[in-house]
Each structure stands twice: as C-alpha cells, then as structure tokens.
C-alpha atoms as a PDB file:
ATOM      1  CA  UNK A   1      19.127  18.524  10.054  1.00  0.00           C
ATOM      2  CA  UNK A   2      19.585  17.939  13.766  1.00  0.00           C
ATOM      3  CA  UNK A   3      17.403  15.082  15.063  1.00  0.00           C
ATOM      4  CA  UNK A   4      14.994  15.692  18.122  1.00  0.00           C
ATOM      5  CA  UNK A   5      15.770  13.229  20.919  1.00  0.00           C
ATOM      6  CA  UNK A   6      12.307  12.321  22.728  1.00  0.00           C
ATOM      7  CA  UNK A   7      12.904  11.801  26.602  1.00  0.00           C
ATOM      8  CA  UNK A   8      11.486   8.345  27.840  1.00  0.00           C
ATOM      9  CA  UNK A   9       7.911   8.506  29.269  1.00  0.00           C
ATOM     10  CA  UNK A  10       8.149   7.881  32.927  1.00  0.00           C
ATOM     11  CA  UNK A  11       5.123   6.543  35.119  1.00  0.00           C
ATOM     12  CA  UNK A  12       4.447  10.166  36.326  1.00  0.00           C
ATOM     13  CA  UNK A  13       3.599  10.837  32.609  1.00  0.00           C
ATOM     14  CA  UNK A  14       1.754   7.687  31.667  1.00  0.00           C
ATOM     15  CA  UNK A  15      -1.108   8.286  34.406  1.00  0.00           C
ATOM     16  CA  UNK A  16      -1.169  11.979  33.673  1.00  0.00           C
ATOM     17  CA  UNK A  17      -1.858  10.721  30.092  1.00  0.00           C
ATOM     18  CA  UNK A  18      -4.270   8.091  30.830  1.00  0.00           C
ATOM     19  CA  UNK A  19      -5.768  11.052  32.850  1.00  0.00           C
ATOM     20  CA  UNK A  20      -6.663  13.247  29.758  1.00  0.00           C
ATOM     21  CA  UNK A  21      -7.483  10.386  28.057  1.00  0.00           C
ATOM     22  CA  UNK A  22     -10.048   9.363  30.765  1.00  0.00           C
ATOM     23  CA  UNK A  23     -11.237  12.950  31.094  1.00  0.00           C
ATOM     24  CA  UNK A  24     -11.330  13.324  27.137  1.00  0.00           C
ATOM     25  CA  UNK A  25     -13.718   9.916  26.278  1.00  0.00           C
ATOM     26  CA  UNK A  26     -14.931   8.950  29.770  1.00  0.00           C
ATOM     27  CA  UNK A  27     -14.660   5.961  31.266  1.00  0.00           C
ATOM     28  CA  UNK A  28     -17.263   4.008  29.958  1.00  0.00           C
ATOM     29  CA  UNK A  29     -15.415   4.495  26.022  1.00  0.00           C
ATOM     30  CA  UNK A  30     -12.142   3.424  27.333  1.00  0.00           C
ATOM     31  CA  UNK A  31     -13.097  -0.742  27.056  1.00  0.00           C
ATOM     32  CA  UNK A  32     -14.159   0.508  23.216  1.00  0.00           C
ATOM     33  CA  UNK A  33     -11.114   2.509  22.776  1.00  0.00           C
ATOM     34  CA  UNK A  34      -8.851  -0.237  23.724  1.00  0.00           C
ATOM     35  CA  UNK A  35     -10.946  -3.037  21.981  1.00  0.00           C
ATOM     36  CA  UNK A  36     -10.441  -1.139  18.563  1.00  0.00           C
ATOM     37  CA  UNK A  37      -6.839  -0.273  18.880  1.00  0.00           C
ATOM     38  CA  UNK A  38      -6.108  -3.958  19.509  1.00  0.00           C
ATOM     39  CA  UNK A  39      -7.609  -5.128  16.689  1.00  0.00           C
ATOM     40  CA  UNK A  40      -6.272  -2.000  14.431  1.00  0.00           C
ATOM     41  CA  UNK A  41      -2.883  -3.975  15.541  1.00  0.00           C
ATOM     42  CA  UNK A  42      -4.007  -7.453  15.290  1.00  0.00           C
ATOM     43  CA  UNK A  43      -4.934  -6.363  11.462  1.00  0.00           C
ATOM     44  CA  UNK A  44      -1.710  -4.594  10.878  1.00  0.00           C
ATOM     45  CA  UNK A  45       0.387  -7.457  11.829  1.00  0.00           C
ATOM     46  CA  UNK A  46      -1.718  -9.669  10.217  1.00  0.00           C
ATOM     47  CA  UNK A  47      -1.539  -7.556   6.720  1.00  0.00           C
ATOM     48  CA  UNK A  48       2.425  -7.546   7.338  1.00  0.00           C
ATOM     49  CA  UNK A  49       2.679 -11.202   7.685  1.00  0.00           C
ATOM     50  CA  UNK A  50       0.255 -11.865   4.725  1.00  0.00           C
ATOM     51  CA  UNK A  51       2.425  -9.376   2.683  1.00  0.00           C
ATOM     52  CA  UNK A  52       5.888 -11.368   3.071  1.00  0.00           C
ATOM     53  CA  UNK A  53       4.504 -14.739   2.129  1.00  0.00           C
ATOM     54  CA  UNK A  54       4.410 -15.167  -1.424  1.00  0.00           C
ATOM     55  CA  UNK A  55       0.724 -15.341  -2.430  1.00  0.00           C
ATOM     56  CA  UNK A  56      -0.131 -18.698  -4.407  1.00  0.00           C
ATOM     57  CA  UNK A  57      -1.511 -16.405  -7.410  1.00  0.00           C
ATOM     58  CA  UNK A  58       2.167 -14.525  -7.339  1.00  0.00           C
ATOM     59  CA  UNK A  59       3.652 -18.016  -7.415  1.00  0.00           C
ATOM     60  CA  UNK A  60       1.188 -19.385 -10.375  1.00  0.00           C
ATOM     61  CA  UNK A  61       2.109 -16.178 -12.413  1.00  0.00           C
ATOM     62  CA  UNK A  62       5.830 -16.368 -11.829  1.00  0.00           C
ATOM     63  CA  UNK A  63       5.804 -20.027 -12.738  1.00  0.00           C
ATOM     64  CA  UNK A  64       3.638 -19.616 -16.292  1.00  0.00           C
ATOM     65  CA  UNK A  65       6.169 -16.776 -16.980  1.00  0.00           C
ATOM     66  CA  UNK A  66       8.715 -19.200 -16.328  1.00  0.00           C
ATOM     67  CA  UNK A  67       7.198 -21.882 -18.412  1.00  0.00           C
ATOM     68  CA  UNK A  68       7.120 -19.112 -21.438  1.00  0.00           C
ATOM     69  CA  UNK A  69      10.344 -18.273 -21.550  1.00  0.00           C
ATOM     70  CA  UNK A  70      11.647 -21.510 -21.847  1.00  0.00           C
END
C-alpha cells in the first residue's frame, strides 16, 4: 500500500485556513474555539501522564498478590 506524503503547510496556507475558519465561526467564537482546544490538550496530556504512573491502587493490588503467593 503506497503511503501518501502530505506537503508541509506553508504561511500562504495557514492564513487561507485561519480565513475559513474565521469566515466559518466568526470572530467573536474564535477566543472560545481556542480556549476549548487548549484545554482538550491540557486534558489529553494530563490523562497520558496519569496513565504511565502506576496508580497507588495498581501498586496495593500487585503487592497483596505478591504477599499471596508467597
């Protein structure tokens, strides 16, 4: 399956995009827009970070299991 190469977004491209995007919502939504994709991100990183520490519940389990076996 061949893979489809995407061409780097020049400046040309980024206004005519903020351009449609301003046309789209209006100007007064784009503050709101921005505000909830921000914290859409804040809370994904946040989730991701949370994920790869080992909860203290995941550690209390593993340890009783632990304790069992022995």
């Amino acid at each position: 399956m061949p893979v489809l190469l995407l061409p780097s977004l020049g400046w040309q491209e980024l206004v005519l995009i903020l351009l449609i995007v301003v046309i789209i919502f209006g100007a007064g939504k784009l503050p709101e827009i921005g505000g909830a994709l921000g914290r859409g991100i804040r809370e994904f990183r946040q989730a991701t970070r949370e994920e790869s520490k080992p909860s203290t519940e995941t550690e209390a389990v593993a340890h009783e299991t632990v304790k069992k076996d022995a």
